[in-house]
Protein backbone atom coordinates (compact mmCIF):
# COMPACT_ATOMS: atom_id res chain seq x y z
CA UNK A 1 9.37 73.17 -18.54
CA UNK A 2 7.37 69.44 -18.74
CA UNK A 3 8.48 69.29 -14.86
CA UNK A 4 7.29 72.85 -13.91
CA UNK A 5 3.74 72.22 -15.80
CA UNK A 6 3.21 69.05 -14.01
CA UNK A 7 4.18 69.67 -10.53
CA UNK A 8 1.85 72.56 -11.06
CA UNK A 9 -0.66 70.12 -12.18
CA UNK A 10 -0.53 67.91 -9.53
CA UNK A 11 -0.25 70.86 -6.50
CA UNK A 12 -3.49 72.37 -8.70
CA UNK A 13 -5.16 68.95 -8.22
CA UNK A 14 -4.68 68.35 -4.61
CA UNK A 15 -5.93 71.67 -3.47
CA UNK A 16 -9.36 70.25 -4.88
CA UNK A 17 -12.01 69.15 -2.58
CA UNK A 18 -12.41 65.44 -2.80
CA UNK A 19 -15.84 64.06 -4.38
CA UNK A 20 -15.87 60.65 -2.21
CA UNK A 21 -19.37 61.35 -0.35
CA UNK A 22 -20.80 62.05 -3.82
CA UNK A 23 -19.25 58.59 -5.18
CA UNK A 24 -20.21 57.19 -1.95
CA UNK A 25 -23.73 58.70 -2.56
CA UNK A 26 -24.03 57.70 -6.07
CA UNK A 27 -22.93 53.79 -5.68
CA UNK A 28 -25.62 53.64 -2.81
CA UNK A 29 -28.33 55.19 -4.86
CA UNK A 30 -27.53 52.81 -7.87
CA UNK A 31 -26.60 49.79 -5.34
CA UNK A 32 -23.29 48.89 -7.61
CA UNK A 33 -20.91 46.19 -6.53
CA UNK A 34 -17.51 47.01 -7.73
CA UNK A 35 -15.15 44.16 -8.66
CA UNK A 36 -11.59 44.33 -9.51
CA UNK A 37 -9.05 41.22 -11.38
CA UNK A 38 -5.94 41.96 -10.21
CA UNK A 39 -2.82 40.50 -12.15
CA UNK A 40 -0.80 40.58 -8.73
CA UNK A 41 -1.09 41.48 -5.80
CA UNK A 42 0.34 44.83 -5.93
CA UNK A 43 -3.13 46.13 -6.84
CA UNK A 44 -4.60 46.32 -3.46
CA UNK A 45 -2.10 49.49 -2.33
CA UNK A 46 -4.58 52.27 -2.10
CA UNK A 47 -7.41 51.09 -0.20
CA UNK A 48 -8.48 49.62 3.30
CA UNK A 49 -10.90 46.73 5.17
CA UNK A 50 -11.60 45.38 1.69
CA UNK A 51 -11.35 41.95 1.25
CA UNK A 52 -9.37 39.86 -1.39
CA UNK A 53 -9.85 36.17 -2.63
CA UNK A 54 -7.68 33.95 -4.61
CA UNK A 55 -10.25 31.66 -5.65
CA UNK A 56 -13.59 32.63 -8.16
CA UNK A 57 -15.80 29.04 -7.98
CA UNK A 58 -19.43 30.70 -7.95
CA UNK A 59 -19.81 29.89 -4.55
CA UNK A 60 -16.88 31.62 -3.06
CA UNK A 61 -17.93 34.64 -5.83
CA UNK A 62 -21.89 34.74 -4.64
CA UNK A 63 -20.66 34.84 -0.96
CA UNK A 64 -18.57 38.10 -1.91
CA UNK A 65 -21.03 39.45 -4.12
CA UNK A 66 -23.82 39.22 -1.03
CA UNK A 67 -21.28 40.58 1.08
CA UNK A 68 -18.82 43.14 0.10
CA UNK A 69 -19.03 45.63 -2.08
CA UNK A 70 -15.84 46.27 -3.13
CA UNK A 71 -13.68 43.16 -3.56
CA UNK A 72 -10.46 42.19 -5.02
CA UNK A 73 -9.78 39.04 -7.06
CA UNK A 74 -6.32 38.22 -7.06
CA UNK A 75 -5.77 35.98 -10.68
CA UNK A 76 -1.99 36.64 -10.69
CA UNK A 77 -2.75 37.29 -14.82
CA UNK A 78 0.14 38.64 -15.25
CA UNK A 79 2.50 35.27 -14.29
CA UNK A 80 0.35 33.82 -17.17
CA UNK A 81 0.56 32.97 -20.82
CA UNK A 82 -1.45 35.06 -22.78
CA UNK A 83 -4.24 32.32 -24.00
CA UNK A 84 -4.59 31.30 -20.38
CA UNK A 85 -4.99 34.82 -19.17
CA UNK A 86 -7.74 35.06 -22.06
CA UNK A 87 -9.30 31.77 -20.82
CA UNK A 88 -9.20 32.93 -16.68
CA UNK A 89 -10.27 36.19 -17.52
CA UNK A 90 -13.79 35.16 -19.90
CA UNK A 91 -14.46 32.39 -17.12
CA UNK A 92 -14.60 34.99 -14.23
CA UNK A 93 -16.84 37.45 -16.40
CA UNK A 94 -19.24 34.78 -17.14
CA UNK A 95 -19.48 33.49 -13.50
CA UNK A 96 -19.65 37.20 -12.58
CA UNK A 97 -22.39 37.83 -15.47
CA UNK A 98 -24.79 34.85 -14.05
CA UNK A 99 -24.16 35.79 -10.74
CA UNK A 100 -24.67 39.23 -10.62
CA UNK A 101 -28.24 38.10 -12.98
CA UNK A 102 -29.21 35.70 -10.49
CA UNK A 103 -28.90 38.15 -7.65
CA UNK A 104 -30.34 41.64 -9.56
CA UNK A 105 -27.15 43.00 -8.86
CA UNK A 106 -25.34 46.14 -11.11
CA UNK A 107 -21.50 45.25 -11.59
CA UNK A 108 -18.60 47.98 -12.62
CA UNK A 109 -15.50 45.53 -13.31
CA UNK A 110 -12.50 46.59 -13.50
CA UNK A 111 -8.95 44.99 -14.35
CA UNK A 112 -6.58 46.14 -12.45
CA UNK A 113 -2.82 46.27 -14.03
CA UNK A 114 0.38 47.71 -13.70
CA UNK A 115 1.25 51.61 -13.33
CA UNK A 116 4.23 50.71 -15.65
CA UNK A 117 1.90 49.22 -18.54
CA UNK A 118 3.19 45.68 -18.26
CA UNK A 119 0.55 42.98 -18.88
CA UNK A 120 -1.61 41.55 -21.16
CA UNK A 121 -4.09 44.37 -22.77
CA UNK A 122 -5.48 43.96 -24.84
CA UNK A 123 -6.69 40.70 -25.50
CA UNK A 124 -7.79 39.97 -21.30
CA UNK A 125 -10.04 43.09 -21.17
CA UNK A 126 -11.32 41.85 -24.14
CA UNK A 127 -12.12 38.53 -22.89
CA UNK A 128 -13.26 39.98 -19.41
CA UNK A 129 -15.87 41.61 -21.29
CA UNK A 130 -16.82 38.71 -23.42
CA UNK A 131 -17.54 36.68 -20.13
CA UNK A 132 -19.38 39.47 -18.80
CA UNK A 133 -21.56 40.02 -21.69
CA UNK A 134 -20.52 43.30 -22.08
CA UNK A 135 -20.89 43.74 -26.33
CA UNK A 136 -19.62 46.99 -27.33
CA UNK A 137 -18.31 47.99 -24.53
CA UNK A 138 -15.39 50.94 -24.40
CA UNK A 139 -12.14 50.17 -23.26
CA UNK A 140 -11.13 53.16 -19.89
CA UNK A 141 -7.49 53.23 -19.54
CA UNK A 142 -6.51 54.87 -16.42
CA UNK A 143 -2.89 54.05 -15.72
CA UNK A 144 -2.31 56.69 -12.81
CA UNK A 145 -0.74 55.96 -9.90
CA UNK A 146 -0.22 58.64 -7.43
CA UNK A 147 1.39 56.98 -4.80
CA UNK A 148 4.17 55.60 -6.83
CA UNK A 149 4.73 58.50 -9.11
CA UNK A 150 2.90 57.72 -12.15
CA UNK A 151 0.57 60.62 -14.08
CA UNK A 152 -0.43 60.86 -17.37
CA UNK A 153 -0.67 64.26 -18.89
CA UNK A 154 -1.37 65.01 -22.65
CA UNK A 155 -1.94 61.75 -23.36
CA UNK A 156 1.55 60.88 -22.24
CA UNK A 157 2.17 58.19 -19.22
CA UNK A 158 5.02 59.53 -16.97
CA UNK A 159 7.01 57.86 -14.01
CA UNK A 160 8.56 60.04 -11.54
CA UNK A 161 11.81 59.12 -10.45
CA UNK A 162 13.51 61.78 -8.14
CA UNK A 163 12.22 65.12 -9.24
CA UNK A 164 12.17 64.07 -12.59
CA UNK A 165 9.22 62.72 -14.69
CA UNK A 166 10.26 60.39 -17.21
CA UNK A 167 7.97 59.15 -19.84
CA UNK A 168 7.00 55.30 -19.46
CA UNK A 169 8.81 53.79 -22.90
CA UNK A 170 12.09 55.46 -21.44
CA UNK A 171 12.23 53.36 -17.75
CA UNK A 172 13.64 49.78 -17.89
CA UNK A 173 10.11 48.60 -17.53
CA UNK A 174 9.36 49.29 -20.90
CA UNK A 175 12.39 46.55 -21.46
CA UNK A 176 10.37 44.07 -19.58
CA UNK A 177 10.82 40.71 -21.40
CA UNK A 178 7.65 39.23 -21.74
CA UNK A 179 5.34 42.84 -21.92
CA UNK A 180 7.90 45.41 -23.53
CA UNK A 181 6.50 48.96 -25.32
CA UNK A 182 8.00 51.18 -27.18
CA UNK A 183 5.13 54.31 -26.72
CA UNK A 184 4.37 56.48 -23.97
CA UNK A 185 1.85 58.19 -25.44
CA UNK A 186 -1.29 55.89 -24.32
CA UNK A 187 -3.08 56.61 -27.83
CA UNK A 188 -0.08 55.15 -29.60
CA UNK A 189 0.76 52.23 -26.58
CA UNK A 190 -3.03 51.06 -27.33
CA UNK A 191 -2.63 50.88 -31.16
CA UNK A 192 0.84 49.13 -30.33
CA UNK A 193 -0.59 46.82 -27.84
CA UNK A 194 -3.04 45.67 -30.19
CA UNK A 195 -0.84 45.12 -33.43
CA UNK A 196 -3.16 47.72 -34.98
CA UNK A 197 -6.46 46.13 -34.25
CA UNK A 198 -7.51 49.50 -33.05
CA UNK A 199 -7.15 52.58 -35.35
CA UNK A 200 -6.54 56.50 -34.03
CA UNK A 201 -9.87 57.01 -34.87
CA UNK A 202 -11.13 54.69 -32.47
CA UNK A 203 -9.58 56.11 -30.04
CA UNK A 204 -10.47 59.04 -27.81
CA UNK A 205 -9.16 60.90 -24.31
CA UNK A 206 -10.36 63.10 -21.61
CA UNK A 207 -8.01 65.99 -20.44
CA UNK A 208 -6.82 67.04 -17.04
CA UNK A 209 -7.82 70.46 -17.86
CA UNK A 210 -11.62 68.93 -19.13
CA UNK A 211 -11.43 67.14 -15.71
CA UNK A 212 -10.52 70.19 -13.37
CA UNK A 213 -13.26 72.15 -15.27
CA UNK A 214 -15.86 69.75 -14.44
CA UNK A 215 -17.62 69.50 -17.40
CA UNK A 216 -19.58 66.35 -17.14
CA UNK A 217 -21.48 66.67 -20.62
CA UNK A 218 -18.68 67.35 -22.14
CA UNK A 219 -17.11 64.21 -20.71
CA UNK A 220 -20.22 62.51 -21.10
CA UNK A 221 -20.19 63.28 -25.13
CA UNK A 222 -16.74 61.76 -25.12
CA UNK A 223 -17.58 58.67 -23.78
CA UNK A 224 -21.04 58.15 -25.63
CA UNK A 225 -19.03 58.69 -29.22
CA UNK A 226 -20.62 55.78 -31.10
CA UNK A 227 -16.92 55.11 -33.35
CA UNK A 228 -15.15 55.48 -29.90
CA UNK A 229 -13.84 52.06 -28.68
CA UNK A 230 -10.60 53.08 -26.22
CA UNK A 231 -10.79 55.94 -24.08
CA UNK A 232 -7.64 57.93 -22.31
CA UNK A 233 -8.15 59.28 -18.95
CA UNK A 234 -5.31 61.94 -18.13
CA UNK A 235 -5.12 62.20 -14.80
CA UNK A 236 -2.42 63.99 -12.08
CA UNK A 237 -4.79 64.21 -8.91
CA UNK A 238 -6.98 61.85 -6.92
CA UNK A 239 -9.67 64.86 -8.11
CA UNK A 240 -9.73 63.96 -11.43
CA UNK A 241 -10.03 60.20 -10.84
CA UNK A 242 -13.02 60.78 -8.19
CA UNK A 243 -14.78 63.60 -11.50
CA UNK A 244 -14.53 60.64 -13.96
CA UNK A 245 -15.70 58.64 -11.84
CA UNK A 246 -18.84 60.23 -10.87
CA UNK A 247 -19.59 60.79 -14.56
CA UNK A 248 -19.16 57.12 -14.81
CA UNK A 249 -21.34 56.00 -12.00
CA UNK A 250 -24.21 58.78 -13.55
CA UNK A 251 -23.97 57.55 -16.72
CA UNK A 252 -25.75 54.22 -18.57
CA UNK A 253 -23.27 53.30 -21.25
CA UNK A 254 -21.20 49.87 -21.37
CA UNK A 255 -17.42 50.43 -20.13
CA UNK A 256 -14.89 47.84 -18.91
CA UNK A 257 -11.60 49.40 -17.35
CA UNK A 258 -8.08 48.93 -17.21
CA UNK A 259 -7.01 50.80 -14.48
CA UNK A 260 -3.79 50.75 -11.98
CA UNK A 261 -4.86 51.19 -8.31
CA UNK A 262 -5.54 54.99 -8.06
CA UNK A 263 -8.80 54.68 -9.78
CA UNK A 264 -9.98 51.86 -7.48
CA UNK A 265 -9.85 53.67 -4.62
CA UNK A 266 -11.48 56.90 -6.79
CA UNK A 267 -14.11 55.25 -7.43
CA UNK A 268 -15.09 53.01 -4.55
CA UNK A 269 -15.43 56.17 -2.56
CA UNK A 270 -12.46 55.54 0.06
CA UNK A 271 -10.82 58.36 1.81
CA UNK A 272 -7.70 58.31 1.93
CA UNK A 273 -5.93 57.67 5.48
CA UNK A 274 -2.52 58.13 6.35
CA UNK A 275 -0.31 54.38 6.67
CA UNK A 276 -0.56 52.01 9.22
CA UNK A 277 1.65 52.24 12.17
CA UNK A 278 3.61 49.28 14.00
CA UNK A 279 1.16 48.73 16.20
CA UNK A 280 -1.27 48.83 13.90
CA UNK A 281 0.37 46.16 11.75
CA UNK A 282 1.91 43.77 14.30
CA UNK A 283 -0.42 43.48 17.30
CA UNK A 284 1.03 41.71 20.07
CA UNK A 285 4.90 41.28 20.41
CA UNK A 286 6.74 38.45 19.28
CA UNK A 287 10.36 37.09 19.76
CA UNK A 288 10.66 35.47 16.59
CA UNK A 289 12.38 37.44 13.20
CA UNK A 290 10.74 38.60 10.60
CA UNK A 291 10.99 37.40 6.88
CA UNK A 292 11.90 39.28 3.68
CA UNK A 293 11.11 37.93 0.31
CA UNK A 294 12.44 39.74 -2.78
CA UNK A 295 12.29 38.10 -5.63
CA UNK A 296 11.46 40.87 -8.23
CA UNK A 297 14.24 41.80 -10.95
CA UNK A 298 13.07 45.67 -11.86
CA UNK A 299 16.06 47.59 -10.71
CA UNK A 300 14.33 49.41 -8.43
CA UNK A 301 14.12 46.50 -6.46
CA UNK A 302 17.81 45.69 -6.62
CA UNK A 303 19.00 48.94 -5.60
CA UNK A 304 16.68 48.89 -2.78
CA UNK A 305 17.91 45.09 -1.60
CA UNK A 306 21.58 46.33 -2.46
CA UNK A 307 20.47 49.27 0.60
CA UNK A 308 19.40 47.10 2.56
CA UNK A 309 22.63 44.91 2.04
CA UNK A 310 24.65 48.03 3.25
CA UNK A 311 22.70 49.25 6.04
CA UNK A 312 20.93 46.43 7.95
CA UNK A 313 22.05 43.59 9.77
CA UNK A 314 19.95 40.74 9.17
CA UNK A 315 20.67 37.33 7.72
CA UNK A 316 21.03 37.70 3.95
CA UNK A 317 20.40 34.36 2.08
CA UNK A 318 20.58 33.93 -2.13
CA UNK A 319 18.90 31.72 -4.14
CA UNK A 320 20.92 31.14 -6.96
CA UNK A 321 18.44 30.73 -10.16
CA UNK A 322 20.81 28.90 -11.86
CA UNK A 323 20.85 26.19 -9.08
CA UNK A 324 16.75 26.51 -9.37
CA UNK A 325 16.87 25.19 -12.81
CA UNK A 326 19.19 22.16 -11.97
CA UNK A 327 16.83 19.92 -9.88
CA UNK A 328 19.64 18.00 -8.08
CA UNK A 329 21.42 21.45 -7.27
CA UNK A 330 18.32 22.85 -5.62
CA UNK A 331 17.15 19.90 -4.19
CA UNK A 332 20.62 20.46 -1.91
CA UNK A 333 20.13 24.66 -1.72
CA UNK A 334 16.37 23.88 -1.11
CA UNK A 335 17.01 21.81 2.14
CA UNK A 336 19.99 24.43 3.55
CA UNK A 337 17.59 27.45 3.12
CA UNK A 338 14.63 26.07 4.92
CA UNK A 339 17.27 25.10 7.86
CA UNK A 340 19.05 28.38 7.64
CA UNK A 341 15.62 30.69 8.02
CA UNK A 342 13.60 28.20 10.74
CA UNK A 343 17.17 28.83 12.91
CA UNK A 344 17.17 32.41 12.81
CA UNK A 345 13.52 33.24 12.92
CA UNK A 346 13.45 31.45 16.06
CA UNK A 347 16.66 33.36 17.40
CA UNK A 348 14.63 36.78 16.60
CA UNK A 349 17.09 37.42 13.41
CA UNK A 350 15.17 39.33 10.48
CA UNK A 351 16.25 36.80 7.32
CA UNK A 352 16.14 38.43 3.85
CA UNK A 353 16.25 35.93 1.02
CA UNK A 354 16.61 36.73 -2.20
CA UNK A 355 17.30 35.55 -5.67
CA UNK A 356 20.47 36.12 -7.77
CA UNK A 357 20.47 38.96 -9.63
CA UNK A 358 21.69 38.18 -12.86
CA UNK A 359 18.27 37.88 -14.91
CA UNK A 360 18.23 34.21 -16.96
CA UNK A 361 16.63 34.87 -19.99
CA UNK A 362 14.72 32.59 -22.59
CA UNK A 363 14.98 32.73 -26.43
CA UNK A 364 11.11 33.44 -26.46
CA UNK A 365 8.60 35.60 -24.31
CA UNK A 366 7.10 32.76 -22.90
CA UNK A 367 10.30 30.88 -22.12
CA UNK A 368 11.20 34.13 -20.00
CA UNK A 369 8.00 33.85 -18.62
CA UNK A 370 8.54 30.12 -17.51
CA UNK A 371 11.94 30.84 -16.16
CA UNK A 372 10.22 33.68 -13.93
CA UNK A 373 7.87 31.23 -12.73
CA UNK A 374 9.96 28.67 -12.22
CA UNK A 375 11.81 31.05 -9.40
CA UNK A 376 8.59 31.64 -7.96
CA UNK A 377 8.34 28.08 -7.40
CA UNK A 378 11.53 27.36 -5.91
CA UNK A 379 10.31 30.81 -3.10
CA UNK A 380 7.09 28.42 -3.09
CA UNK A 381 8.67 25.07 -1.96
CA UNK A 382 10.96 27.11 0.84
CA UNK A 383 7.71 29.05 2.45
CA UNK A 384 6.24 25.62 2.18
CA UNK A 385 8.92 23.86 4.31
CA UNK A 386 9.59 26.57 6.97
CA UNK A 387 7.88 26.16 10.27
CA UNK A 388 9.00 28.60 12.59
CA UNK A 389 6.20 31.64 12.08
CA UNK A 390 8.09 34.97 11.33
CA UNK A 391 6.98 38.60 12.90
CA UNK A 392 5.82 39.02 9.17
CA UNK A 393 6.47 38.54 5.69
CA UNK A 394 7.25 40.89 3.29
CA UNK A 395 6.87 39.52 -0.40
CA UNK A 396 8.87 41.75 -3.00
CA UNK A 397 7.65 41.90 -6.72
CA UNK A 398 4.36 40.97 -8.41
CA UNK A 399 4.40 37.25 -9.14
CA UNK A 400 6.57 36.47 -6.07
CA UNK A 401 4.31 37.57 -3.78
CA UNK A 402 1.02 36.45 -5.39
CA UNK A 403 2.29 32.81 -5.08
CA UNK A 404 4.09 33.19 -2.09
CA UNK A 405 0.59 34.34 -0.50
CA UNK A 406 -1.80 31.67 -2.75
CA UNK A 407 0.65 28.24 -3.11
CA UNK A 408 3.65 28.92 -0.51
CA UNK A 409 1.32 29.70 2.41
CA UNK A 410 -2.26 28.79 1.37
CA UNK A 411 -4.03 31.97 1.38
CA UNK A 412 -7.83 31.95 0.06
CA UNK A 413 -9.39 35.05 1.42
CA UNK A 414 -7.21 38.05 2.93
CA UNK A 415 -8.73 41.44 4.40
CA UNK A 416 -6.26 44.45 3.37
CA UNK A 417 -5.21 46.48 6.44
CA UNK A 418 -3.71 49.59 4.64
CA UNK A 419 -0.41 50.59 3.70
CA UNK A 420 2.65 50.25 5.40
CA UNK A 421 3.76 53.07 3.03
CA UNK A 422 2.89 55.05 0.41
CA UNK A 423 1.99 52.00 -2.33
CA UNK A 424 2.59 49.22 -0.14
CA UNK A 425 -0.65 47.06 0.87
CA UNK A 426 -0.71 45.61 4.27
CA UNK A 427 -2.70 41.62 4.43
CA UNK A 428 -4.01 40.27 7.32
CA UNK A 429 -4.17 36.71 6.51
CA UNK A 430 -7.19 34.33 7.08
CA UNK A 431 -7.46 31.66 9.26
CA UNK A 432 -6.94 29.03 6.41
CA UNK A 433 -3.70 30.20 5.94
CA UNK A 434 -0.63 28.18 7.32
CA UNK A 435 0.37 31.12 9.33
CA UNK A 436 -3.44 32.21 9.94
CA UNK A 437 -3.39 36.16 10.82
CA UNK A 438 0.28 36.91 9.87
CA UNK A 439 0.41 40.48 8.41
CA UNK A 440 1.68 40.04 4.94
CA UNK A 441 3.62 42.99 3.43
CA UNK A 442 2.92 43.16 -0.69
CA UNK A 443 5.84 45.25 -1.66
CA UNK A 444 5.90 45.71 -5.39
CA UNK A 445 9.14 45.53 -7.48
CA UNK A 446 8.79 48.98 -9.13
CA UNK A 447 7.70 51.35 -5.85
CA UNK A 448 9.44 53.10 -3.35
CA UNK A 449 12.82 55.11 -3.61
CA UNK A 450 16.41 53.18 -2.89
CA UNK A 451 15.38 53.41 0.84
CA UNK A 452 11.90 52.12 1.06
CA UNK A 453 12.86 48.60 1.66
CA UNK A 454 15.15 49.75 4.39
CA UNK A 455 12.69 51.84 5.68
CA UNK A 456 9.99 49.35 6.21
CA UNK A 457 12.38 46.96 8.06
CA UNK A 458 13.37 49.42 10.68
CA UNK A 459 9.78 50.71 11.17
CA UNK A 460 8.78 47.06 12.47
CA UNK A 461 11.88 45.70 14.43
C-alpha cells in the first residue's frame, strides 16, 4: 500500500509542467543571489556551469557574489566537530551579511546536507543565521532527493532501495556513528535533533497534496505563522520543490534552509539535462589510467567496490586503517602506494584504492569522527605524492572526496560540469589545481545501486 501511494505520487508529480522560467523570472525581477554551504561535496549533483569554492575570505566571497549567481561553498561541515562547524558556519554568514550590505545585494542561503539526515542541524543553521543576521528566522527542511531515491511523504523521510521505500531511521545511515537518529518522521527527527529545544508546536509542514494544488496563500499562511519556527516540506516531484519555491522567492519573510540538493536546483531555476557523456567529460584522449578513490564506509559503497572487485580488471590497492593509525606502519604502506599507482597510471591501468573495510570505531562521537579523518588524511598524503596525472579521479564518499579535492590536490575554485549519472557531480578543476582541468568525479557513499560504481568505470575506459 505505502509503495503503491508513492509511486503514484511521484508518476503524479512528474507529469507536472515544470515552473523554472517562473523561478527564473522571479530571481531576475528580485535580483537574488543564491548561496549554498555544502558539508561535502556531494551537494553539487543536480545542477550545471555553477561554480564552487573552497575558500570564503571576503575577497574570494565579493568576487563570487559580483559574479555568479548561484554558487556553492564547499565547508566540508560535516568532517567537523560540532563547535567548529558552529564557528565556520556564523563566520561565513557574517562575511556574507556585510558583503551582500556593502553591495545592495538580496541573499537566499541555504545549507546544503545530506539526503540521509546525517550532519549537524541544528545548531549550524542556527549559527548560519546568526552570522547572517537573520533574527527569527524559520528553519525549511527539505530533505528530498530525487535522484538518489529519497521523498518525504506525510511528514515521513523515505529512501528507496530497489522497489522498496524504506523509512530513513530503518537504513544503516541512521546507525551513522557520529550523526545517528532514531525518527523518520521529520517533525519528530527535528525535536530529536535538538534535544527538545524545539516543541511540536513550533513546528509546522506543507503537504504534497497542498503543493500539487497550488495553493500559494495557503502555503503562504503556513510559513508566516508567528509561533512557527521549523517548517516540513513534503516533497516527491521536482514540481513541488520548483511551487515552494516560487512562494518563497514571492514572499518577504526571514527563512534559512536546510535542504539536500533537489531543492537547489528547484530553486535556482535549472532545467534539468540528461548526464554528461564521455566525451563530454574527458575531452581529448589520454594513455594514462584513471584513478578510483573510495574511501566511504556506508554499505552501499562496499557492495558497489565489492562489484567492482568481481567484474573489472583494474589494479585494486587497500589501505589498511589500522596501518594508518601506526605512523611507522604507514610511513612504509604510504611510500609502496604512491609507487604502485604512478606505475600503473602511466601503463594506462585504471587503479582503485581503497580503504579496509572493517570500520575502527572510537569510544566517543568525536573520537569516531577523528579516526574518519584521520583516513582522509592518509588518501591526502598519497594524492599528494603521486605524479603521474590519471584520465580522472573519482573520489567515493563525502569527506574523502572534499579533502581529496581541497588538501590532496589543491583545489580553490571548481566549475561543475553535470552528472556523470543520476546523483553524481562532474568537476572540472581550476587551473590552481595540481592536476589543473582534470575532471573530478564526486561519487557519494550512499548513491547509486550495487552497479553504479561499475558502471561509471566502463562508461570512461
Amino acid at each position: 500500500m505505502l509503495r503503491t501511494t508513492l509511486l503514484q505520487s511521484i508518476e503524479e508529480g512528474n507529469r507536472l509542467l515544470g515552473r523554472e522560467a517562473e523561478i527564473r523570472a522571479e530571481l531576475a525581477k528580485n535580483q537574488k543571489s543564491i548561496v549554498i554551504l555544502d558539508d561535502d561535496p556531494t551537494g553539487t549533483q543536480t545542477v550545471y556551469d555553477v561554480p564552487v569554492i573552497t575558500e570564503w575570505t571576503e575577497e574570494i566571497l565579493e568576487k563570487e557574489l559580483l559574479s555568479s549567481p548561484v554558487f556553492f561553498i564547499l565547508t566540508n561541515s560535516r568532517s567537523l566537530h560540532a563547535e567548529a562547524a558552529d564557528t565556520l558556519g556564523q563566520l561565513i554568514g557574517t562575511r556574507l551579511h556585510k558583503l551582500a550590505a556593502k553591495h545592495q545585494k538580496k541573499l537566499i542561503v541555504i545549507s546544503r546536507s545530506d539526503s540521509t539526515l546525517r550532519g549537524h542541524y541544528p545548531n549550524e543553521v542556527n549559527a548560519l543565521a546568526t552570522g547572517l543576521h537573520l533574527r527569527n528566522a524559520k528553519h525549511l527542511l527539505i530533505p528530498a532527493f530525487f535522484e538518489g531515491g529519497r521523498y518525504t511523504h506525510n511528514d515521513i523521510h523515505y529512501v528507496k532501495e530497489g522497489d522498496k521505500f524504506i523509512p530513513a531511521a530503518e537504513t544503516p545511515f541512521a546507525k551513522d556513528n557520529t550523526f545517528g537518529y532514531e525518527s523518520s518522521n521529520l517533525r519528530e527527527w527535528i525535536i530529536e535533533k535538538s534535544e527538545g529545544k524545539v516543541t511540536p508546536d513550533h513546528i509546522a509542514s506543507v503537504s504534497v497534496q497542498m503543493l500539487r494544488q497550488q495553493a500559494p496563500e495557503a502555503i503562504k499562511t503556513i510559513l508566516e505563522q508567528p509561533n512557527t519556527t521549523h517548517i516540513v516540506v513534503n516533497a516527491t516531484s521536482y514540481n513541488d520543490l520548483q511551487v515552494i519555491a516560487l512562494v518563497i522567492l514571492q514572499n518577504t519573510g526571514s527563512f534559512i534552509f536546510r535542504t539536500a540538493a533537489s531543492f537547489i536546483n528547484a530553486i535556482s531555476g535549472i532545467a534539468l539535462r540528461s548526464c554528461l557523456s564521455k566525451n563530454q567529460i574527458l575531452g581529448k584522449p589520454t594513455q594514462n589510467g584513471a584513478l578510483v578513490i573510495v574511501g566511504s564506509y556506508v554499505p552501499k559503497t562496499t557492495a558497489q567496490l565489492e562489484h567492482v572487485k568481481k567484474n573489472c580488471n583494474a589494479v585494486f590497492l587497500e589501505l589498511e586503517v589500522s596501518n594508518v593509525l601506526n605512523p611507522i606502519l604507514f610511513s612504509k604502506e604510504l611510500a609502496s602506494l604512491v609507487s604502485q599507482i604512478d606505475r600503473h597510471i602511466a601503463t594506462g591501468e585504471d587503479v582503485v584504492l581503497f580503504t579496509s573495510r572493517t570500520v575502527v570505531k572510537g569510544s566517543t562521537k568525536n573520537e569516531s569522527l577523528e579516526i574518519v579523518n584521520r583516513v582522509s588524511d592518509a588518501l591526502i598524503a598519497i594524492i599528494k605524492q603521486i605524479e603521474n596525472r590519471p584520465k580522472y579521479l573519482v573520489a567515493k564518499g563525502g569527506i574523502t572526496s572534499s579533502d581529496v579535492a581541497t588538501k590532496g590536490l589543491g583545489v580553490r575554485r571548481a566549475t561543475i560540469l553535470g552528472q556523470v549519472l543520476k546523483g553524481v557531480p562532474v568537476w572540472k578543476l581550476g587551473k590552481e589545481a595540481k592536476f589543473p582541468g582534470l575532471p573530478y568525479i564526486v561519487f557519494p557513499g550512499n548513491v547509486g545501486d550495487n552497479n553504479a560504481l561499475l558502471e561509471l568505470i566502463t562508461l570512461l575506459k
